[in-house]
Protein backbone atom coordinates (compact mmCIF):
# COMPACT_ATOMS: atom_id res chain seq x y z
CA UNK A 1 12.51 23.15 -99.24
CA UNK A 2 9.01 22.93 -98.29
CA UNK A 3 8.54 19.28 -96.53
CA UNK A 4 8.51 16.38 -98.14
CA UNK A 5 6.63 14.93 -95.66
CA UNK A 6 2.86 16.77 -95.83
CA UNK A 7 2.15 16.17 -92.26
CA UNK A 8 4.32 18.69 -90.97
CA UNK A 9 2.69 21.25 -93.01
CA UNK A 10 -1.18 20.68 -91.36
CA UNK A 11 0.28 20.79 -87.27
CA UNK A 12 1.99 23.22 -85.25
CA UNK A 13 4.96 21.30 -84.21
CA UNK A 14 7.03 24.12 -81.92
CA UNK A 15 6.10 23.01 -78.60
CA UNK A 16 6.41 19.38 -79.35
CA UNK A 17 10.30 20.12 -80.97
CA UNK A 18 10.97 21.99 -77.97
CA UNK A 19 10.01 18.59 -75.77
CA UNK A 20 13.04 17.02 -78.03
CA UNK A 21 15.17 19.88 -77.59
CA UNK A 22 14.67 20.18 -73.89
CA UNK A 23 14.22 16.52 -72.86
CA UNK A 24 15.88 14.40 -75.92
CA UNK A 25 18.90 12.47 -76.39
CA UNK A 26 21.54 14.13 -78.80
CA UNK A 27 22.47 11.09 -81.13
CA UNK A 28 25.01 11.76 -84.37
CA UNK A 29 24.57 9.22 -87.32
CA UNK A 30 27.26 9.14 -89.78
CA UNK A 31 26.05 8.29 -93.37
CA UNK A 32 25.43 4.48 -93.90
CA UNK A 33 24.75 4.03 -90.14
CA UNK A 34 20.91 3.07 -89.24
CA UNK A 35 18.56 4.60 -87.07
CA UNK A 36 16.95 1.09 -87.47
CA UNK A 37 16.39 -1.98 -89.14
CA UNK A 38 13.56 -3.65 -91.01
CA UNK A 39 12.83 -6.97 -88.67
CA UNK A 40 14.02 -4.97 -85.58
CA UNK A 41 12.26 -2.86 -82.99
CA UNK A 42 12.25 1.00 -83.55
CA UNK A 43 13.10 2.33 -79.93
CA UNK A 44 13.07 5.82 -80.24
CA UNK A 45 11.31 8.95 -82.32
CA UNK A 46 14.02 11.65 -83.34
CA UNK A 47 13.80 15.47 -84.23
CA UNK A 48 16.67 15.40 -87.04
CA UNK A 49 18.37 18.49 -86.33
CA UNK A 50 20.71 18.18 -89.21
CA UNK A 51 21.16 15.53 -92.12
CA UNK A 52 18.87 13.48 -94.35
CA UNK A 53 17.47 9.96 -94.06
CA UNK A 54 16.34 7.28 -96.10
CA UNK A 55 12.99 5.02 -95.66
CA UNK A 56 13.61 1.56 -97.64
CA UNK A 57 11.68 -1.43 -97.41
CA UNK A 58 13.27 -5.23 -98.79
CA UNK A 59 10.44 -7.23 -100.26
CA UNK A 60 10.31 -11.08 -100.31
CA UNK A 61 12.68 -10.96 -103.31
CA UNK A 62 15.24 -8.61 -101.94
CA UNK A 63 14.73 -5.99 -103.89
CA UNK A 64 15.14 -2.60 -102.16
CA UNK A 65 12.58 0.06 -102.47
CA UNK A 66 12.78 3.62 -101.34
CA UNK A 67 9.30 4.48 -99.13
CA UNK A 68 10.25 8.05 -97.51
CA UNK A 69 12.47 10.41 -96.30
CA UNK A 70 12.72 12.23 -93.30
CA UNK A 71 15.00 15.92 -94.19
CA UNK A 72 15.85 18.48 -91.12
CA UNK A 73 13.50 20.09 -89.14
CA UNK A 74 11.56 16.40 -89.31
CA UNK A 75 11.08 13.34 -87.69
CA UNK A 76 12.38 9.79 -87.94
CA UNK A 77 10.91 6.75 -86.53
CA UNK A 78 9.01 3.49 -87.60
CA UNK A 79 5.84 4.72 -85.80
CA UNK A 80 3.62 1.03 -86.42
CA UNK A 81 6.84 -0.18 -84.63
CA UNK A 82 7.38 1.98 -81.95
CA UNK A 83 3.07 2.52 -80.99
CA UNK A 84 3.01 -1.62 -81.61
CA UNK A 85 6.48 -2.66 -79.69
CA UNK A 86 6.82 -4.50 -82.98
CA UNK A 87 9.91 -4.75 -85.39
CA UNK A 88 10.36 -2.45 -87.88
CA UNK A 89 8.39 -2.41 -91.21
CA UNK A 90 11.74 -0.26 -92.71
CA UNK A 91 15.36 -0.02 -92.88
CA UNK A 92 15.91 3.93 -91.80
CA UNK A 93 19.44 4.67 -92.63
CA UNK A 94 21.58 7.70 -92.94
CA UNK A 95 21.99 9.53 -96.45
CA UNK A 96 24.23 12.09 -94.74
CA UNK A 97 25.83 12.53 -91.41
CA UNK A 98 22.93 13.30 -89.00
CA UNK A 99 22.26 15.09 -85.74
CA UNK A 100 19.20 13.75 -83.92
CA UNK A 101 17.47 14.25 -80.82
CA UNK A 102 15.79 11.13 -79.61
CA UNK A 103 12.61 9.99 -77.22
CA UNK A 104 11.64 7.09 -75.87
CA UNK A 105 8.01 5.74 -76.12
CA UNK A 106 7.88 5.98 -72.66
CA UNK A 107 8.65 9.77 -72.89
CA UNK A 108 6.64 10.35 -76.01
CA UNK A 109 3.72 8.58 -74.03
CA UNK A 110 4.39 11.03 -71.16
CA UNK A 111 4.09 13.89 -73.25
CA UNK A 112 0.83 12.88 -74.87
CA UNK A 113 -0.93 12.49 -71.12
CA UNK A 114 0.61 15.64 -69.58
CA UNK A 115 -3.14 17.64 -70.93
CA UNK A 116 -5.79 18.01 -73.25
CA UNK A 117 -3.89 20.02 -75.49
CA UNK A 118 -1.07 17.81 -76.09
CA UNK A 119 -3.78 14.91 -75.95
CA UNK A 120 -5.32 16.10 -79.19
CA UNK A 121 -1.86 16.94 -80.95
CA UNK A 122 -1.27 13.28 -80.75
CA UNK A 123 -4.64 13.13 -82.22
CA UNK A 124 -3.83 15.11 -84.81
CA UNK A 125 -0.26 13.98 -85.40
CA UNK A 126 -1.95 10.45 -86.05
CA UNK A 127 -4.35 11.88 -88.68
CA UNK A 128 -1.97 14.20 -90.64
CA UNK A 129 0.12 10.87 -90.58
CA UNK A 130 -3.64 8.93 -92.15
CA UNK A 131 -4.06 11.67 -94.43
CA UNK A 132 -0.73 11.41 -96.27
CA UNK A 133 -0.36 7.71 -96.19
CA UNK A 134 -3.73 7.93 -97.49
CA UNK A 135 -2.65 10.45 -100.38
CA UNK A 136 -0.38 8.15 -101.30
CA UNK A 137 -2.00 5.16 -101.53
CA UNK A 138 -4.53 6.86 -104.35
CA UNK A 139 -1.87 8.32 -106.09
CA UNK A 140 -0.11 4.80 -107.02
CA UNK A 141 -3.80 3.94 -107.91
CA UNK A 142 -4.91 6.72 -109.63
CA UNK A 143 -1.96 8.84 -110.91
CA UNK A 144 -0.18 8.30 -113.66
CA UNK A 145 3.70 8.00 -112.92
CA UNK A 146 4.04 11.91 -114.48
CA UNK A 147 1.38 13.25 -112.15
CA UNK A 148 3.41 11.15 -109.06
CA UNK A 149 7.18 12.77 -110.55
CA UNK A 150 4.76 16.48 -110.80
CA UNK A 151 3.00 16.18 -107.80
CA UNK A 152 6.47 15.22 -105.71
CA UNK A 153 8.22 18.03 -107.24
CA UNK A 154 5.90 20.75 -106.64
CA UNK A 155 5.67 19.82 -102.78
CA UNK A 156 9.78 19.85 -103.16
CA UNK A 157 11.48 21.36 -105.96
CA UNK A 158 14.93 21.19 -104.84
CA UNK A 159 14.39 17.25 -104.20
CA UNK A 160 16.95 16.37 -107.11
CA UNK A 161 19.47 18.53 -105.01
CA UNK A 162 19.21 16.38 -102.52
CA UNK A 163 18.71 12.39 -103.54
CA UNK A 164 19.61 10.87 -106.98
CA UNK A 165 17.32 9.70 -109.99
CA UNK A 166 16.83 6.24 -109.24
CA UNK A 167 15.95 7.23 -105.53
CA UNK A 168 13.07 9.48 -106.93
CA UNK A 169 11.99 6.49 -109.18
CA UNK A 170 11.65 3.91 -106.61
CA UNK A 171 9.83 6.69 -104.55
CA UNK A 172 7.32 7.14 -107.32
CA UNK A 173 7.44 3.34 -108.26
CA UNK A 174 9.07 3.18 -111.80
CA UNK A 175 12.34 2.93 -113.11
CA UNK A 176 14.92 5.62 -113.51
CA UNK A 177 14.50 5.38 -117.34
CA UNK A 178 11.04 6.13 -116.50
CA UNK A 179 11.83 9.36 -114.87
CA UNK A 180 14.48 9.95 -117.74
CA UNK A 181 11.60 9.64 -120.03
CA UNK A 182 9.30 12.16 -118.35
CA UNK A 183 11.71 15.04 -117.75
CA UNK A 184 12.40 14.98 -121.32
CA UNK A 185 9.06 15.03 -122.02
CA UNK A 186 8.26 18.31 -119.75
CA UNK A 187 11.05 20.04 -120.96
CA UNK A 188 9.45 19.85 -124.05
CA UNK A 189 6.58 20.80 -123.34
């Protein structure tokens, strides 16, 4: 699957998973459990080794609403929280049983100031991060709900292997009827 987060596809990652590998904490998450909690602090940034998890944010009504995913090979945290020593702007739970190799801020700080190079990796890491959220942001104001469901499932194809319906419809913003309605549409097309 390519990533479903775009970030990872604009930086060279290796040395930075190999900090995680080397230095990390090996944490298992069974499904349901949460790396954290909207309303709490985030205390760590993980390289998920294995598993898939689930980015959900409850609005002032309670209603649930999927945000992001982090797959293997990627990396889970509520940055704002972590960078901020703030609580959590998301719930990030476990959609499978997950392996994960964890830093502290602290360490992740360390990292950044060892030298120049990794110095501008954070750099980058913090614009790749700008760019998509930026993406996003004009593609719930510009894009039509199809060209969201397209656009998602030509960065990931084998997404629907992976989460349900109703997950990819609260991703995109609209119903699972919604999403009903435009696969039967493309098939017929």
């Amino acid at each position: 699957m390519m990533n479903f987060n775009e970030y990872m596809n604009g930086v060279d990652f290796s040395g930075f998973k190999k900090l995680f590998l080397e230095n990390g904490k090996s944490i298992e998450f069974k499904k349901k459990d949460y790396f954290v909690r909207q309303n709490e602090p985030c205390k760590y940034v993980g390289l998920v080794q294995s598993g898939i998890f689930r980015y959900t944010r409850i609005d002032n009504e309670g209603d649930e609403h999927i945000v992001g995913y982090s797959f293997t090979e990627d990396f889970v945290c509520d940055y704002p929280s972590l960078i901020k020593h703030s609580d959590s702007l998301t719930n990030i739970q476990a959609v499978t049983d997950c392996s994960v190799y964890v830093l502290s801020m602290k360490e992740l700080n360390d990292y950044w100031e060892t030298n120049m190079n990794t110095q501008r990796l954070g750099r980058l890491v913090a614009e790749e991060h700008f760019i998509e959220i930026y993406r996003r942001l004009l593609g719930f104001y510009c894009e039509t709900a199809e060209q969201r469901y397209i656009s998602l499932l030509k960065r990931c194809p084998n997404l629907p292997q992976y989460i349900t319906l109703k997950e990819i419809a609260s991703f995109i913003g609209v119903t699972p009827e919604t999403v009903s309605n435009i696969r039967r549409k493309l098939r017929h097309r």
